[in-house]
C-alpha atoms as a PDB file:
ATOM      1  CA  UNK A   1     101.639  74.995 108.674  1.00  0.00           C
ATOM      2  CA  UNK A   2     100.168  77.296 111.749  1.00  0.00           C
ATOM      3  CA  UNK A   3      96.526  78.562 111.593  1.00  0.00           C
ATOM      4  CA  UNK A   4      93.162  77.473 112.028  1.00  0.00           C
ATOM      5  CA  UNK A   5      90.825  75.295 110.738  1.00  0.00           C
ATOM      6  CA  UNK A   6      89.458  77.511 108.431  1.00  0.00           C
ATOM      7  CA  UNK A   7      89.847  78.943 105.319  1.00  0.00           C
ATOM      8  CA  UNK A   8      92.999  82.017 105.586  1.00  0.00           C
ATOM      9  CA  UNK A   9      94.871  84.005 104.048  1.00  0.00           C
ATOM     10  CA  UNK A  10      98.493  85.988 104.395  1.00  0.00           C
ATOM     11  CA  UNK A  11      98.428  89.525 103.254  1.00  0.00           C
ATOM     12  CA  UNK A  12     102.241  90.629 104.823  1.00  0.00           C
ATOM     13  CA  UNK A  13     105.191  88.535 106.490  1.00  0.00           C
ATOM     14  CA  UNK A  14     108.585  90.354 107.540  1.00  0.00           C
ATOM     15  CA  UNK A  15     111.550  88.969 109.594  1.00  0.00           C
ATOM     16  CA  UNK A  16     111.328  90.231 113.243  1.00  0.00           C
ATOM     17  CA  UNK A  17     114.687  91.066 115.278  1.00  0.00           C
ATOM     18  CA  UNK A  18     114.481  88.296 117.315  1.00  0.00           C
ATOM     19  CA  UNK A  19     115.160  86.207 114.232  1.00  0.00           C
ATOM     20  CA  UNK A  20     111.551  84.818 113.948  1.00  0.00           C
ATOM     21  CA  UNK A  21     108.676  85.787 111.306  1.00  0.00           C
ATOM     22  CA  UNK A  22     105.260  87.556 111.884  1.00  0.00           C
ATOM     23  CA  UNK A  23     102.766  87.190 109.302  1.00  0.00           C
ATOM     24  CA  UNK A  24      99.382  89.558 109.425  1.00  0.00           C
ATOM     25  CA  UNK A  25      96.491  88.063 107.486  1.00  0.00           C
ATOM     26  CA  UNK A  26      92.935  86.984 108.352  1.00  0.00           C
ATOM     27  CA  UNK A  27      90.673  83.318 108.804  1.00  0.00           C
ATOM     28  CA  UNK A  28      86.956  82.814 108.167  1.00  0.00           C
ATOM     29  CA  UNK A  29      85.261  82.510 111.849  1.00  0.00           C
ATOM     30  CA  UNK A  30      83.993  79.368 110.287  1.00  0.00           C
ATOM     31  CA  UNK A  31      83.103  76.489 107.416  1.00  0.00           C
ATOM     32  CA  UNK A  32      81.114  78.361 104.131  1.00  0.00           C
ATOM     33  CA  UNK A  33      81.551  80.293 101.751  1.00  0.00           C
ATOM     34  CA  UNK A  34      81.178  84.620 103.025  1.00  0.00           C
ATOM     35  CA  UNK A  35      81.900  83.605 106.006  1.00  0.00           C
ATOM     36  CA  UNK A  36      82.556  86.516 108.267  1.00  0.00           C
ATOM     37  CA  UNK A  37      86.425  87.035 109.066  1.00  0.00           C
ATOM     38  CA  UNK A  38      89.053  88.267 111.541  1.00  0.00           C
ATOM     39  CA  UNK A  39      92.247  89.178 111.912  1.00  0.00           C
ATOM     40  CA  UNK A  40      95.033  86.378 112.254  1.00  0.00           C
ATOM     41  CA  UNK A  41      98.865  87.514 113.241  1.00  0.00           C
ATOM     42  CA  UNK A  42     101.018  84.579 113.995  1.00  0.00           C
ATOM     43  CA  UNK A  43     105.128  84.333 115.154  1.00  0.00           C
ATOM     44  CA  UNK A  44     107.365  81.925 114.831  1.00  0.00           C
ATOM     45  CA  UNK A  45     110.710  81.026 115.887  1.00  0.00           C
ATOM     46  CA  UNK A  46     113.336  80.968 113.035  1.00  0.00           C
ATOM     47  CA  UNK A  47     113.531  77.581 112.885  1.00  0.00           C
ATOM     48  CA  UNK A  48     108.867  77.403 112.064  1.00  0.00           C
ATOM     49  CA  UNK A  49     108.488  76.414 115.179  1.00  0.00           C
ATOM     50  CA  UNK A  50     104.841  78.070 116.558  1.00  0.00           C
ATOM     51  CA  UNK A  51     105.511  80.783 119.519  1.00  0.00           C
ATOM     52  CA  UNK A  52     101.517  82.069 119.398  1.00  0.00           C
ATOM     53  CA  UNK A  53      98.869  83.034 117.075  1.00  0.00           C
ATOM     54  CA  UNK A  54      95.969  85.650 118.008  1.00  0.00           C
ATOM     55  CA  UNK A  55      93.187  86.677 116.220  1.00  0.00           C
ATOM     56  CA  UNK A  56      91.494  89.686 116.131  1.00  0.00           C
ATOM     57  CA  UNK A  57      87.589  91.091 115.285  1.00  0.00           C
ATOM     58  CA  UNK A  58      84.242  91.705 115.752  1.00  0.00           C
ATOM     59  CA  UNK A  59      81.924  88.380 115.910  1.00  0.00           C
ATOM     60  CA  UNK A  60      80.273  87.972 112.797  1.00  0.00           C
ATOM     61  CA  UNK A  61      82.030  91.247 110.585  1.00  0.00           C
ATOM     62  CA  UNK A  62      84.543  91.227 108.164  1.00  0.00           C
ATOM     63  CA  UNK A  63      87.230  92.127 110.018  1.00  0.00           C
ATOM     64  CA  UNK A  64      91.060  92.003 108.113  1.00  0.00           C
ATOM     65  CA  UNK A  65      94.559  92.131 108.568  1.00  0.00           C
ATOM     66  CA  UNK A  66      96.834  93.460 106.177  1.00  0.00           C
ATOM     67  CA  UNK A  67      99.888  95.257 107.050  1.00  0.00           C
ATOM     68  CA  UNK A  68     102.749  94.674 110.174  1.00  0.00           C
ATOM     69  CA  UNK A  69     105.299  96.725 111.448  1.00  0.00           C
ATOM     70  CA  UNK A  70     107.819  96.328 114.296  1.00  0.00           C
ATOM     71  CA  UNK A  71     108.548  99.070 116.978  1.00  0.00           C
ATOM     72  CA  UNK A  72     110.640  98.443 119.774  1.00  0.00           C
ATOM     73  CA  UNK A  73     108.314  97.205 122.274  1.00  0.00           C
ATOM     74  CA  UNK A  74     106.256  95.012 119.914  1.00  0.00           C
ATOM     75  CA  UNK A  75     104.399  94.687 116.618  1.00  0.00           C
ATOM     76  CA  UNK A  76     102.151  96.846 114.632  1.00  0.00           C
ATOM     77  CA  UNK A  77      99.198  95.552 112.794  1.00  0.00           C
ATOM     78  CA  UNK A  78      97.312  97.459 110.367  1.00  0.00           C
ATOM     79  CA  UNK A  79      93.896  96.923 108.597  1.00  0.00           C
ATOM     80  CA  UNK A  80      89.933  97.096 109.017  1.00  0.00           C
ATOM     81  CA  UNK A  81      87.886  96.431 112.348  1.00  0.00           C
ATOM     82  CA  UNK A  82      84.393  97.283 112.352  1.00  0.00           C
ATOM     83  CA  UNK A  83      83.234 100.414 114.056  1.00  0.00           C
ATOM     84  CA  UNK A  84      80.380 102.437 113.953  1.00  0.00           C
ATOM     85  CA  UNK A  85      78.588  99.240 111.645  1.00  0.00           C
ATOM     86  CA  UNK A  86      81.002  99.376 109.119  1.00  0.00           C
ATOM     87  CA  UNK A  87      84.582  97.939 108.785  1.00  0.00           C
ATOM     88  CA  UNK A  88      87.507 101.238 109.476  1.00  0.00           C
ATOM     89  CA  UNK A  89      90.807 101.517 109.514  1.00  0.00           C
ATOM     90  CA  UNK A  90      92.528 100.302 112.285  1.00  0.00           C
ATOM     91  CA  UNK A  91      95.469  99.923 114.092  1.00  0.00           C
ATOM     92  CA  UNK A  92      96.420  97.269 116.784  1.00  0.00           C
ATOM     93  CA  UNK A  93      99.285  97.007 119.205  1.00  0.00           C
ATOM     94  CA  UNK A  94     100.557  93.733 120.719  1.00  0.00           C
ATOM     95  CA  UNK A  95     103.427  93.009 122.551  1.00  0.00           C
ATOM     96  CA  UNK A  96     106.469  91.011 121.937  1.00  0.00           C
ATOM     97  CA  UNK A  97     103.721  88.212 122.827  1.00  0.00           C
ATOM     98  CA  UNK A  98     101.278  88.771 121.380  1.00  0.00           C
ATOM     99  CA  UNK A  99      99.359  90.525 123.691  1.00  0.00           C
ATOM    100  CA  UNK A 100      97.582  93.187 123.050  1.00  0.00           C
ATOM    101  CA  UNK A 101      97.956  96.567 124.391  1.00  0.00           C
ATOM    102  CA  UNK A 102      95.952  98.655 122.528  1.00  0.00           C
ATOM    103  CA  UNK A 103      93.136  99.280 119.562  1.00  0.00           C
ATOM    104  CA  UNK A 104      92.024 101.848 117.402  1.00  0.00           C
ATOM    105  CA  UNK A 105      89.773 102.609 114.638  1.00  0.00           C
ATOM    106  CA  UNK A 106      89.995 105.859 112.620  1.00  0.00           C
ATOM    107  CA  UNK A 107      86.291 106.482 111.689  1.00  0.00           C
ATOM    108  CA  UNK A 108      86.013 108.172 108.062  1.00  0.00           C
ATOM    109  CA  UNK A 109      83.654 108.699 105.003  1.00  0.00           C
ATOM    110  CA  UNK A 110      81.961 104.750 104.063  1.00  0.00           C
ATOM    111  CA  UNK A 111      84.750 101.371 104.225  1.00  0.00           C
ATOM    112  CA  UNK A 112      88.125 101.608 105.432  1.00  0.00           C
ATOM    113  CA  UNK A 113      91.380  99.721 106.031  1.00  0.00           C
ATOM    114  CA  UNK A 114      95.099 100.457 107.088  1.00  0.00           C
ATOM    115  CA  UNK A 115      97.454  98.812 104.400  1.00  0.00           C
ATOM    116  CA  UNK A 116     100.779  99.995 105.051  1.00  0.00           C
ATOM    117  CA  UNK A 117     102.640 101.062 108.003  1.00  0.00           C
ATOM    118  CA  UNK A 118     106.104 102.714 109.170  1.00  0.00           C
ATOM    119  CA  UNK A 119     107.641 103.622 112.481  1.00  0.00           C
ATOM    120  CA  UNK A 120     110.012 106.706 113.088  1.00  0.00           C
ATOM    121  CA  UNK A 121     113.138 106.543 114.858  1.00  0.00           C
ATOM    122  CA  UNK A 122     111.250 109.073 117.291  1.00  0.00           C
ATOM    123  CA  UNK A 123     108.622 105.961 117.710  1.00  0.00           C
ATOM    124  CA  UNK A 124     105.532 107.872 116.213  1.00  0.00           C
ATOM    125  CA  UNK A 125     103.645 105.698 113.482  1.00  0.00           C
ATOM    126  CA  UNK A 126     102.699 106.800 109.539  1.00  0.00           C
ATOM    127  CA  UNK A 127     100.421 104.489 108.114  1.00  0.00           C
ATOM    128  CA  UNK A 128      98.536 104.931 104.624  1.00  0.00           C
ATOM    129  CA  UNK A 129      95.242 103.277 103.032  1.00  0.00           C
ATOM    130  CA  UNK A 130      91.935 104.288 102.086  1.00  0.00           C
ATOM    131  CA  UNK A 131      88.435 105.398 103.033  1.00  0.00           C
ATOM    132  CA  UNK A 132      85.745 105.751 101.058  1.00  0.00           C
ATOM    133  CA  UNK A 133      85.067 102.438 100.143  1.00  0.00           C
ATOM    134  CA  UNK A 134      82.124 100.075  99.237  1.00  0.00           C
ATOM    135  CA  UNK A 135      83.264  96.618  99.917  1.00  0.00           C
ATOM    136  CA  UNK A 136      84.360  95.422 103.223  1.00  0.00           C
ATOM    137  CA  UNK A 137      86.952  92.940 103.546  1.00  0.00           C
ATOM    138  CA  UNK A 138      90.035  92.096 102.015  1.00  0.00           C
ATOM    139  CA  UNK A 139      90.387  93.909  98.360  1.00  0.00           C
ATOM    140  CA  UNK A 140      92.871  93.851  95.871  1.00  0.00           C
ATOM    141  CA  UNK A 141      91.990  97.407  94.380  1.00  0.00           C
ATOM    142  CA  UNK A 142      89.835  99.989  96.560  1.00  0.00           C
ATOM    143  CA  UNK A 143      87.971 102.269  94.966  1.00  0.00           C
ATOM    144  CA  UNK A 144      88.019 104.662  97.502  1.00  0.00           C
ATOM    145  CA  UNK A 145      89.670 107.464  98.303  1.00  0.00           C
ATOM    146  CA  UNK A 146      93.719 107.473 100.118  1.00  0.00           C
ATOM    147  CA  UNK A 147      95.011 109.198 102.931  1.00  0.00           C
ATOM    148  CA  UNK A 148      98.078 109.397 104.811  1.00  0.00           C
ATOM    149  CA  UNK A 149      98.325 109.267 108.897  1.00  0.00           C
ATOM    150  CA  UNK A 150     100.742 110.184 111.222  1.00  0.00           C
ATOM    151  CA  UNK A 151     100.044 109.104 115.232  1.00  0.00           C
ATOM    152  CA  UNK A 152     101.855 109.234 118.505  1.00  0.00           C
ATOM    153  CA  UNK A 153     103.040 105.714 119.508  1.00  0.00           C
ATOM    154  CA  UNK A 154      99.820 104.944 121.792  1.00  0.00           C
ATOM    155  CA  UNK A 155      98.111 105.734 118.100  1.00  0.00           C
ATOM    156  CA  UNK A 156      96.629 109.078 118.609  1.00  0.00           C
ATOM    157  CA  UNK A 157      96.177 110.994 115.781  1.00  0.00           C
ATOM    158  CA  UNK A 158      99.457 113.768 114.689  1.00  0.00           C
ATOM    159  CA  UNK A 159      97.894 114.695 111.188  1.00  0.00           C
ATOM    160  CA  UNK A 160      95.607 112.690 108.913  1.00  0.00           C
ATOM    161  CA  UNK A 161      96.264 114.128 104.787  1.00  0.00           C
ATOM    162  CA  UNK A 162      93.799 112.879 101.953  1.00  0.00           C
ATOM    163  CA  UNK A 163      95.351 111.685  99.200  1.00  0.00           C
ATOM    164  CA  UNK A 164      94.959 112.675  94.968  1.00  0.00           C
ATOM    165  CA  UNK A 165      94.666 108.418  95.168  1.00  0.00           C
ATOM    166  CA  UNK A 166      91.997 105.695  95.499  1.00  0.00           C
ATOM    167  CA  UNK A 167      94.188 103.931  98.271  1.00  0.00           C
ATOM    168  CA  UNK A 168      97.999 103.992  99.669  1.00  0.00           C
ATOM    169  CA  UNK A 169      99.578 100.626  99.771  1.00  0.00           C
ATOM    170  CA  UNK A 170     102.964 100.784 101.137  1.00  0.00           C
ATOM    171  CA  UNK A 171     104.885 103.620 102.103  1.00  0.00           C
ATOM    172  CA  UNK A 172     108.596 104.620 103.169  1.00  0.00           C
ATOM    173  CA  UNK A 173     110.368 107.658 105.059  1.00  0.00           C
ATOM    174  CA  UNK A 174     112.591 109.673 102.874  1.00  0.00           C
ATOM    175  CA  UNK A 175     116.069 110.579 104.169  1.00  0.00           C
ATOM    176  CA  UNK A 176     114.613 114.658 102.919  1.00  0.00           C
ATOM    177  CA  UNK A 177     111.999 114.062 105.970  1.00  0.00           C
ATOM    178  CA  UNK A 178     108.803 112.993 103.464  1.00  0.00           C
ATOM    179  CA  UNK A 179     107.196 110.058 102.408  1.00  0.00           C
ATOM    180  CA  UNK A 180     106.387 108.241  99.134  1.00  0.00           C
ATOM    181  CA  UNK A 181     103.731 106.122  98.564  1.00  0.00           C
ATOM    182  CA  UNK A 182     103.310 103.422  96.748  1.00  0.00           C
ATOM    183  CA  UNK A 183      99.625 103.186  95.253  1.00  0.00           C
ATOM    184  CA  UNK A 184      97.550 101.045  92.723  1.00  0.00           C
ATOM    185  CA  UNK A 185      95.317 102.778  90.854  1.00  0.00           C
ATOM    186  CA  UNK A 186      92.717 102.253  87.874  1.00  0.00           C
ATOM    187  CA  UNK A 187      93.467 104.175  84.560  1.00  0.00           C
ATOM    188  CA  UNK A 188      92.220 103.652  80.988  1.00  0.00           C
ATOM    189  CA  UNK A 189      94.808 102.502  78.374  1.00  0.00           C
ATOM    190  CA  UNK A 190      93.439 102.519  74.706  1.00  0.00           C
ATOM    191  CA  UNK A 191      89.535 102.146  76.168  1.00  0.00           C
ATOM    192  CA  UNK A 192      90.046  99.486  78.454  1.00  0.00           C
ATOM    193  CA  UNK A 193      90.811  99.754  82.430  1.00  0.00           C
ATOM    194  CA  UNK A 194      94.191  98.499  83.397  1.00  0.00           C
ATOM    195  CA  UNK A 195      95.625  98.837  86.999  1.00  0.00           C
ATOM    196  CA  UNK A 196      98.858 101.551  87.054  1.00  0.00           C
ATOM    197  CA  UNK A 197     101.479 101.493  89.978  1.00  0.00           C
ATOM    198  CA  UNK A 198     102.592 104.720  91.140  1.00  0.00           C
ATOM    199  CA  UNK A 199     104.569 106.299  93.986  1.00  0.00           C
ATOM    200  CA  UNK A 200     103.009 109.999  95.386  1.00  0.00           C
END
């Protein structure tokens, strides 16, 4: 395996058109249990071999990687970097390399995080996620509240839409020229809370 020598985890992993594999995640900064975290993106070749791995944060936050995309001069990574003292959604550009060409947070109301991402044919970027939040860090289920983004290619902001959703997960362009998201969502089934996929 490729990482570090601390504990990690994988959140996304696509095929990338060179034939090789990008996976987004993050790794502890060190040994222990709430360890602080950052974010980990690492390529390899199609046949596993290593090309590089990067990481990504602020020294001592909880910093997290959760969603990639690929545009055509390099790789999308979406999640939360602390800004402003608490983690926010975030968006990070790297090259074909690795190397990265740009960084931005998208400061909102309490604990963010980018967790899905698409690019356009025109090269402009729609990501969805949430705000809102308590808890920092990776979580399964935000409680927050989702929104829907739409930047330029260099990430500045096109439109930013709240969502009727505690957090977007994934999203797609329709052929019509809209989007659906997919979201999770807490409901109550027969007096007890149960988590409900649905697409907005």
């Amino acid at each position: 395996g490729h990482g570090t020598d601390f504990e990690e985890h994988v959140h996304e992993g696509m095929q990338t058109q060179d034939g090789g594999y990008l996976a987004v995640g993050h790794t502890a900064e060190r040994d222990g249990e709430g360890s602080p975290t950052d974010i980990l993106v690492i390529h390899v070749a199609a046949d596993g071999t290593l090309n590089w791995s990067k990481t990504f944060g602020i020294s001592g936050k909880m910093d997290v990687g959760i969603a990639i995309a690929e545009a055509q001069d390099g790789y999308l990574i979406g999640g939360g970097l602390h800004d402003n003292g608490q983690q926010q959604p975030a968006l990070i550009k790297v090259g074909f390399d690795g190397t990265q060409q740009w960084s931005k947070t998208f400061p909102g109301e309490g604990v963010g995080a980018i967790r899905g991402i698409e690019v356009l044919q025109d090269g402009s970027i729609i990501t969805t996620g949430y705000t809102d939040e308590n808890m920092g860090g990776f979580i399964f289920i935000a409680e927050g509240r989702g929104f829907l983004m739409k930047t330029n290619g260099t990430g500045e902001v096109v439109w930013n839409r709240t969502l009727n959703i505690q957090q977007g997960t994934k999203l797609r362009a329709l052929n019509s020229g809209g989007f659906a998201v997919l979201s999770t969502d807490w409901v109550s089934v027969e007096g007890e809370d149960v988590t409900q996929i649905g697409i907005t």
